[in-house]
C-alpha atoms as a PDB file:
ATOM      1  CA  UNK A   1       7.522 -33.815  16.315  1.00  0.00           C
ATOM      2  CA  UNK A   2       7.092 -32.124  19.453  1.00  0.00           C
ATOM      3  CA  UNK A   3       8.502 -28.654  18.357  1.00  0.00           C
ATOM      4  CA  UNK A   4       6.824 -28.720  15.016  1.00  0.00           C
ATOM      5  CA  UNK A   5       3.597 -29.262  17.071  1.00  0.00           C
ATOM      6  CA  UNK A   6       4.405 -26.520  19.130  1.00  0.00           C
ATOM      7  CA  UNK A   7       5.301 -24.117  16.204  1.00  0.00           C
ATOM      8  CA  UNK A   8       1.992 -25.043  14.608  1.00  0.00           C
ATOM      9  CA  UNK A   9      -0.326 -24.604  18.306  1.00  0.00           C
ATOM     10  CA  UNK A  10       1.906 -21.287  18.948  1.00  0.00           C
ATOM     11  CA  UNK A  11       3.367 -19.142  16.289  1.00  0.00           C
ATOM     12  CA  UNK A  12       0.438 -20.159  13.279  1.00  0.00           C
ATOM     13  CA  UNK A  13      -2.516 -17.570  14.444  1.00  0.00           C
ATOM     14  CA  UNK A  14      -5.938 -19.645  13.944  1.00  0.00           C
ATOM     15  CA  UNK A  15      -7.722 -17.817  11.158  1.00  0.00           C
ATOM     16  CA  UNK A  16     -11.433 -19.437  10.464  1.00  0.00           C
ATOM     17  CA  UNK A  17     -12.866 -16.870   7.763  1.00  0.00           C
ATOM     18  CA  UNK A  18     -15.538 -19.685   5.712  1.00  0.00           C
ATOM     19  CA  UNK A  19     -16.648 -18.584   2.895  1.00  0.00           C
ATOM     20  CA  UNK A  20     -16.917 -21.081  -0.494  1.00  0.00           C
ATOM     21  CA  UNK A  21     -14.771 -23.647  -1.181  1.00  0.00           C
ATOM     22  CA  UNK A  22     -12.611 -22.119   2.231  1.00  0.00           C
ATOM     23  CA  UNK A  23     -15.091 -23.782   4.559  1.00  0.00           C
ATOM     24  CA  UNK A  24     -14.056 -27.363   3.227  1.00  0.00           C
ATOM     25  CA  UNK A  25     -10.882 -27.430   1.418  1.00  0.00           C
ATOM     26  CA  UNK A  26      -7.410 -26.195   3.125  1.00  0.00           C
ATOM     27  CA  UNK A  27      -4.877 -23.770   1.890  1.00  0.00           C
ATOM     28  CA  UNK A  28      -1.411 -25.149   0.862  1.00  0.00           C
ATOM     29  CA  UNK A  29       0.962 -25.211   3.081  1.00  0.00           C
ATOM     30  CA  UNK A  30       3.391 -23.221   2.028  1.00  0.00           C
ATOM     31  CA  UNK A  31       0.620 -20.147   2.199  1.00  0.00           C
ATOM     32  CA  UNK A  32      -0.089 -20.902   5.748  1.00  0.00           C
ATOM     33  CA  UNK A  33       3.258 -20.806   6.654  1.00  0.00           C
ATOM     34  CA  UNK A  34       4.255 -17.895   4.569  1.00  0.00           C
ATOM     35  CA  UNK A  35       1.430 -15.942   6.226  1.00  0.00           C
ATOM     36  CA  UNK A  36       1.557 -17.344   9.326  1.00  0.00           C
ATOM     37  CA  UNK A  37      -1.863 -18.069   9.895  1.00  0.00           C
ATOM     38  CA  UNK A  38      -5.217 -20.222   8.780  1.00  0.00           C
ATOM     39  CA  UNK A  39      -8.038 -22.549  10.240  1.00  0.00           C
ATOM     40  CA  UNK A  40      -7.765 -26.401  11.541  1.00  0.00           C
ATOM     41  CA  UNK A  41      -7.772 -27.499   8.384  1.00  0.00           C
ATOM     42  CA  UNK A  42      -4.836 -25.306   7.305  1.00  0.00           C
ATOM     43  CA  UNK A  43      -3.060 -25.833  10.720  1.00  0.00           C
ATOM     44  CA  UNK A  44      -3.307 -29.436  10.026  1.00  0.00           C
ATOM     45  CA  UNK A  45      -2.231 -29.621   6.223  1.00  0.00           C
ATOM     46  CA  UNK A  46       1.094 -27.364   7.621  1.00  0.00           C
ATOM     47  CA  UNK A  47       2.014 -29.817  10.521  1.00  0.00           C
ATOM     48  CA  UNK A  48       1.175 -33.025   8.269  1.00  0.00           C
ATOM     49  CA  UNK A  49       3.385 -31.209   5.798  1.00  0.00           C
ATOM     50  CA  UNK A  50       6.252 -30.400   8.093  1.00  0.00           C
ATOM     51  CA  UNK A  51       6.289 -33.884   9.559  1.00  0.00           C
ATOM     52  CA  UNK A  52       6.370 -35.395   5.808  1.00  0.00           C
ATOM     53  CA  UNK A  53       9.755 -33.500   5.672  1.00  0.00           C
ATOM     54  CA  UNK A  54      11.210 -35.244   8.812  1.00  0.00           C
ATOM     55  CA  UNK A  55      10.232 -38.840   7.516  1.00  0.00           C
ATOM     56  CA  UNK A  56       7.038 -39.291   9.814  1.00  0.00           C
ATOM     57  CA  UNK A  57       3.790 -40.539   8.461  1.00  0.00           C
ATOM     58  CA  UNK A  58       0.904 -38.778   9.957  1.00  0.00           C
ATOM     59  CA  UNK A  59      -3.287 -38.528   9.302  1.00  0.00           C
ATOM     60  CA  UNK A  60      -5.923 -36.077   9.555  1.00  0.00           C
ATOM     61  CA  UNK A  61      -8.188 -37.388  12.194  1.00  0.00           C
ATOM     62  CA  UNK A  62     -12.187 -35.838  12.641  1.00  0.00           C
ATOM     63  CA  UNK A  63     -13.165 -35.665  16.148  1.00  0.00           C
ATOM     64  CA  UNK A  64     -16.528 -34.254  17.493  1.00  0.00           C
ATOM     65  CA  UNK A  65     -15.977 -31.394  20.112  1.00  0.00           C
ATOM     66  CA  UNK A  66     -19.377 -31.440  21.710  1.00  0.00           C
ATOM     67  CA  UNK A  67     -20.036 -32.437  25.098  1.00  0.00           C
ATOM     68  CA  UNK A  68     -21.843 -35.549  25.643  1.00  0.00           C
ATOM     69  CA  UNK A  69     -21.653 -36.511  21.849  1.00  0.00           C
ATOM     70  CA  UNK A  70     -20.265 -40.097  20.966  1.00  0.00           C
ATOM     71  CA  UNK A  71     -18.123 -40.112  18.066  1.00  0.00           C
ATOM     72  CA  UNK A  72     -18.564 -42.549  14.530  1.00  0.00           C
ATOM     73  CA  UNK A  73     -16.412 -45.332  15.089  1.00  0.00           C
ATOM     74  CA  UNK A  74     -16.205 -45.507  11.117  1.00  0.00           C
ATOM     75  CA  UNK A  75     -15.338 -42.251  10.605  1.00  0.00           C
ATOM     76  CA  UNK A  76     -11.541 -43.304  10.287  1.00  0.00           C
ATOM     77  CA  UNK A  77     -11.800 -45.198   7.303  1.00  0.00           C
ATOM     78  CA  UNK A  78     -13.921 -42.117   5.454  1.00  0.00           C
ATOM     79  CA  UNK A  79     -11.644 -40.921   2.750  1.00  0.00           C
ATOM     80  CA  UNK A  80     -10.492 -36.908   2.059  1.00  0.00           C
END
């Protein structure tokens, strides 16, 4: 898990271009990898993609970046 995490954080360039449907839905995996680059949503579909393929279970989590902002405690059980 580690390396994959690393190979997504270091070698995928992050890419945020939002226009349309680009701003909210994320580009397959495969094309991320292929082209070895994309936004946090397409960073995220790769690694939860590449950790399907080693057998581990893993969830796109929302977070709020802003300092001094509290986060939703129900945003976990909001469904993509």
């Amino acid at each position: 898990m580690q390396v994959l995490a690393s190979f997504v954080q270091n070698d995928i360039r992050y890419v945020a271009i939002e226009l349309g449907i680009g701003g909210h839905q994320p580009h397959p995996a495969a094309e991320v990898f292929s082209h070895r680059y994309g936004d946090c949503k397409d960073k995220v579909t790769l690694l939860s993609t590449m950790l399907k393929e080693i057998g581990v279970e893993s969830y796109y989590v929302l977070i709020n970046t802003e300092r001094g902002r509290s986060l939703r405690t129900d945003a976990a059980d909001l469904a993509f």
